[in-house]
C-alpha atoms as a PDB file:
ATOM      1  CA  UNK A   1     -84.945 156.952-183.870  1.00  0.00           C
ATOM      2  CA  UNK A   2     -87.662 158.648-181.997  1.00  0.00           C
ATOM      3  CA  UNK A   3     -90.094 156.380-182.173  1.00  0.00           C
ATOM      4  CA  UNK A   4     -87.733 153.972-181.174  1.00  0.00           C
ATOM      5  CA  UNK A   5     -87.052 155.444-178.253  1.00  0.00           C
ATOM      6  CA  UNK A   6     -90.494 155.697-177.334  1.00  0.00           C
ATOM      7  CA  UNK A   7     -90.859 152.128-178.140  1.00  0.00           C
ATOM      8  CA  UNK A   8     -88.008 150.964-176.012  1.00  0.00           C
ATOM      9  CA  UNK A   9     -89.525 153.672-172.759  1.00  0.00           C
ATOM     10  CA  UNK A  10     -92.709 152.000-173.327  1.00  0.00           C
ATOM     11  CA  UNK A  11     -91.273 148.269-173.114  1.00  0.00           C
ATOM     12  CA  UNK A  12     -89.983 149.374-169.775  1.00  0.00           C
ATOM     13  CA  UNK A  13     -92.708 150.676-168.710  1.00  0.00           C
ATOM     14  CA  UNK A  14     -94.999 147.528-169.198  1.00  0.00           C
ATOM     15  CA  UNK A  15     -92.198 145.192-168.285  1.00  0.00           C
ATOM     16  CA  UNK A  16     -92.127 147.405-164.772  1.00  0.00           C
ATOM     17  CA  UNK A  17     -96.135 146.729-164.620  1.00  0.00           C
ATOM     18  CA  UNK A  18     -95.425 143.248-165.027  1.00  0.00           C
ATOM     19  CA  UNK A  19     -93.181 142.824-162.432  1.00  0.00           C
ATOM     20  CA  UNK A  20     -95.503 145.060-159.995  1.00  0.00           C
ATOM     21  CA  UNK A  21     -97.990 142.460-160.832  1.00  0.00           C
ATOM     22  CA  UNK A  22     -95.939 139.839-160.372  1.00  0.00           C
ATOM     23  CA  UNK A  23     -95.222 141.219-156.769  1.00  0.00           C
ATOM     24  CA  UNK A  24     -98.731 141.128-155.887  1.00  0.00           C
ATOM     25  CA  UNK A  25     -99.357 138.348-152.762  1.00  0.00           C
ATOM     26  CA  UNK A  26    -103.006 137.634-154.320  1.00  0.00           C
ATOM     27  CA  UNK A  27    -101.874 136.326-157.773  1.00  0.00           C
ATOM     28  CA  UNK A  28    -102.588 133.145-158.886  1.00  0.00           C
ATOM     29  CA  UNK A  29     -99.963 130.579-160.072  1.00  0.00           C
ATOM     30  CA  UNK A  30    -101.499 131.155-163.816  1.00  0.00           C
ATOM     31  CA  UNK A  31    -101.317 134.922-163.698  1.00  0.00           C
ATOM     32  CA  UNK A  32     -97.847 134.569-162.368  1.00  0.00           C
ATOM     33  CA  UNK A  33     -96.822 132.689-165.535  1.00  0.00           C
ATOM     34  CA  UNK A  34     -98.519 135.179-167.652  1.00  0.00           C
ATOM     35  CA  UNK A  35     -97.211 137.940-166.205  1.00  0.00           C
ATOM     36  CA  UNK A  36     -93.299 136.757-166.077  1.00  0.00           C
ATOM     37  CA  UNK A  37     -93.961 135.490-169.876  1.00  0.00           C
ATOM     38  CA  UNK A  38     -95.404 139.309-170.818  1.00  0.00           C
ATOM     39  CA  UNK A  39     -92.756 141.093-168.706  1.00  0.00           C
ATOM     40  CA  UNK A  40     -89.674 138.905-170.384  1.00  0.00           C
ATOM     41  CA  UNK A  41     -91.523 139.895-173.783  1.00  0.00           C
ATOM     42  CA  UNK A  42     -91.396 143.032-173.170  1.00  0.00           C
ATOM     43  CA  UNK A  43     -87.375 143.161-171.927  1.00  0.00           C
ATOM     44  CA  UNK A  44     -86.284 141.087-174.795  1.00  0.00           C
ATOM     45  CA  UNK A  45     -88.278 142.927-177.222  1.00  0.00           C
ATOM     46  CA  UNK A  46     -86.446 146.518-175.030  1.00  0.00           C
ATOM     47  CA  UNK A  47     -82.841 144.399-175.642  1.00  0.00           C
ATOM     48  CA  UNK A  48     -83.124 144.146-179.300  1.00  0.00           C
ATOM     49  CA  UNK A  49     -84.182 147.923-179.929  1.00  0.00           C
ATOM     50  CA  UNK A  50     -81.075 148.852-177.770  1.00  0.00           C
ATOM     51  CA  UNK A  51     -78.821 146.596-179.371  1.00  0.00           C
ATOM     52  CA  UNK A  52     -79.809 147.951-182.880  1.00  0.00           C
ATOM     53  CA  UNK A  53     -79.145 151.412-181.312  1.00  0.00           C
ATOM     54  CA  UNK A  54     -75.728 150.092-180.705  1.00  0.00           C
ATOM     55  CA  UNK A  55     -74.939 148.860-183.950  1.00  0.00           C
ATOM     56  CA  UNK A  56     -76.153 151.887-185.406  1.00  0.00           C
ATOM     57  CA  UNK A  57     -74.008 154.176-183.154  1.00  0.00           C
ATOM     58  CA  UNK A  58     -70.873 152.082-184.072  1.00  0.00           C
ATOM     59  CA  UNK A  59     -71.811 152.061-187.966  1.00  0.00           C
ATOM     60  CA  UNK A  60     -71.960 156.464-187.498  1.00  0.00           C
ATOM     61  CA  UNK A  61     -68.549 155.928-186.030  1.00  0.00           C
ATOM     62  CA  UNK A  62     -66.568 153.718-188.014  1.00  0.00           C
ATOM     63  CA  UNK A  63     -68.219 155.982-191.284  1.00  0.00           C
END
């Protein structure tokens, strides 16, 4: 679970860099895309490791 913690902190952390990019009044149209694509990566991939967490907690409970 560790590891998936880190995992999920981490797919924050570059989703957060992505939108601070993003924010950026130089970027171009392209890097926009690329950067919104990358950063919505990154959250969905953060979503699924915290809903896994979920169904794991409810499994220990129900048990």
């Amino acid at each position: 679970m560790a590891k998936e913690n880190l995992n999920f902190e981490v797919k924050l952390e570059n989703a957060k860099k992505s939108l601070q990019t993003l924010m950026d009044p130089k970027i171009t149209i392209e890097d926009s895309v690329k950067a919104y694509e990358k950063g919505m990566k990154e959250l969905n991939e953060a979503q699924k490791i915290l809903e896994d967490a979920q169904i794991k907690i409810t499994n220990i409970k129900g048990s």
